[in-house]
C-alpha atoms as a PDB file:
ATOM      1  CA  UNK A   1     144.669  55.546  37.410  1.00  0.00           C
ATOM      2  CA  UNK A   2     148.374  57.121  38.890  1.00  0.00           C
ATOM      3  CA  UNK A   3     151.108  55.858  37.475  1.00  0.00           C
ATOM      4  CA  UNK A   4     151.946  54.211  41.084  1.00  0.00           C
ATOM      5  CA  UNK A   5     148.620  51.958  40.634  1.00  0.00           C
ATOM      6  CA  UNK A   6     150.058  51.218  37.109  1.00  0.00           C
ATOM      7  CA  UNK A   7     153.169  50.287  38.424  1.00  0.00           C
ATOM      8  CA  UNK A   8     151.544  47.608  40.948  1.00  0.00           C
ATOM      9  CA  UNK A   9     148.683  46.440  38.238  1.00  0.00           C
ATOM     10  CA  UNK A  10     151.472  45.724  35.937  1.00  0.00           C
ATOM     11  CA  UNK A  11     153.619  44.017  38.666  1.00  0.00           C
ATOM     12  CA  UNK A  12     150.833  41.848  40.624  1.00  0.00           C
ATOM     13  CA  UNK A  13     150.037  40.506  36.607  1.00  0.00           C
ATOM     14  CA  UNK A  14     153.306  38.981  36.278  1.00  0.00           C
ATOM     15  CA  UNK A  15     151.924  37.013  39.330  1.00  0.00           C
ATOM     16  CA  UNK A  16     150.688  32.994  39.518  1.00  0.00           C
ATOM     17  CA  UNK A  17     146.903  33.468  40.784  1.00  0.00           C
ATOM     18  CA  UNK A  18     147.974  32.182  44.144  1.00  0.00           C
ATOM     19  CA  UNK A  19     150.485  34.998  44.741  1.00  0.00           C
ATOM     20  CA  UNK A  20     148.063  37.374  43.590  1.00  0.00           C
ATOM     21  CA  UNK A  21     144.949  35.802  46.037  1.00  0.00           C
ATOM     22  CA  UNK A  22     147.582  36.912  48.580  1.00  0.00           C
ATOM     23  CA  UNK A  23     148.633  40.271  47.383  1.00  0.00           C
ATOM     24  CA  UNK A  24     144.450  41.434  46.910  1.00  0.00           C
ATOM     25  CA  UNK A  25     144.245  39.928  50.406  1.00  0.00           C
ATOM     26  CA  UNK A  26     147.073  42.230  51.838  1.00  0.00           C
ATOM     27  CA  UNK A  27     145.421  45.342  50.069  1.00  0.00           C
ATOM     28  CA  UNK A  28     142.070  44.598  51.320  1.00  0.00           C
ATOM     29  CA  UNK A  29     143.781  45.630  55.128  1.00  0.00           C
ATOM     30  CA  UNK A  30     144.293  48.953  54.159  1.00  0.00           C
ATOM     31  CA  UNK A  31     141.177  49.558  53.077  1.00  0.00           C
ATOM     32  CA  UNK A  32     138.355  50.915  55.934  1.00  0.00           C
ATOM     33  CA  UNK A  33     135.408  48.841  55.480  1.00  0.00           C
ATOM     34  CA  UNK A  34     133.133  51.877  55.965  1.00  0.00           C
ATOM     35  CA  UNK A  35     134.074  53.390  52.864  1.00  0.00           C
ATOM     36  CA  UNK A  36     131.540  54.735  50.597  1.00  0.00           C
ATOM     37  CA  UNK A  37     130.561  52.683  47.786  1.00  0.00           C
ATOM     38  CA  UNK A  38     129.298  54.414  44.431  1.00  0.00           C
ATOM     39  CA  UNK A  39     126.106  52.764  44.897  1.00  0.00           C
ATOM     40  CA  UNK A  40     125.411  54.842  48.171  1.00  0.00           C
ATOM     41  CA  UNK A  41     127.178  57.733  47.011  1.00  0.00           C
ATOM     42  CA  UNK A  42     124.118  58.148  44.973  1.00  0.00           C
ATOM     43  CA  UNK A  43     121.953  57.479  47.061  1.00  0.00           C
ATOM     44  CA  UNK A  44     123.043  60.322  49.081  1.00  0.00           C
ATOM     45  CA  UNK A  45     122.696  62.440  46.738  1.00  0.00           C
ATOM     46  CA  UNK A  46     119.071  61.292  45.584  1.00  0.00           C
ATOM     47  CA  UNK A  47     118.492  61.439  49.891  1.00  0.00           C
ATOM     48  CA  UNK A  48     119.711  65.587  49.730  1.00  0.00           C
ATOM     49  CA  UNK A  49     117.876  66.484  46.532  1.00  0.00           C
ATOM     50  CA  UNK A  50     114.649  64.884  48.383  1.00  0.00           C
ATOM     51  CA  UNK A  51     115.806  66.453  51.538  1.00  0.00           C
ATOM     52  CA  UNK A  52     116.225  69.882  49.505  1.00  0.00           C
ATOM     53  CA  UNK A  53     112.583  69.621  47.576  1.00  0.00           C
ATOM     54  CA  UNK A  54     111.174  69.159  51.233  1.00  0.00           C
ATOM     55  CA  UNK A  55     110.033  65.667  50.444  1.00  0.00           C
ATOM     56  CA  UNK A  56     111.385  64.109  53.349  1.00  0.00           C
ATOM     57  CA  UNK A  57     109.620  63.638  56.811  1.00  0.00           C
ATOM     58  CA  UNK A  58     110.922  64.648  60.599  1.00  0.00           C
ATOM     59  CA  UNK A  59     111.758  61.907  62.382  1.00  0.00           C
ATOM     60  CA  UNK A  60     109.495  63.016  65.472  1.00  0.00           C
ATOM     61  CA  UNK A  61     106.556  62.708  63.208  1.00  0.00           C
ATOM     62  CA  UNK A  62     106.882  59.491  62.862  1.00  0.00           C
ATOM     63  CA  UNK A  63     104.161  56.996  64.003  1.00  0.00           C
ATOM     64  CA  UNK A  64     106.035  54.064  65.675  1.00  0.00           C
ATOM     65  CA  UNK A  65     103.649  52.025  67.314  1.00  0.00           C
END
């Protein structure tokens, strides 16, 4: 962790729980909701080994109906 997110750990726990309901509130705007999660970063990884060994399958070659 920087020393900045140090700083504000260490600040928003001298916080009541209200205050700090507020402050994770205000934090959670600046972060873009289509932000990778570690959970899918592996799973993009798994998806371009697979892709890689040749196990996937075109999309055209799909049977739809």
């Amino acid at each position: 962790m920087s020393t900045l997110a140090l700083q504000i750990n260490t600040m928003v726990e001298h916080l009541h729980e209200p205050e700090q309901a507020l402050v994770l509130e205000i934090i959670k705007r600046f972060i873009p909701d289509d932000v990778a999660t570690p959970e899918d970063l592996i799973a993009i990884s798994e998806a371009r080994e697979e892709y890689q060994r040749g196990e996937t399958i075109a999309f055209e070659d799909i049977d739809w109906s």
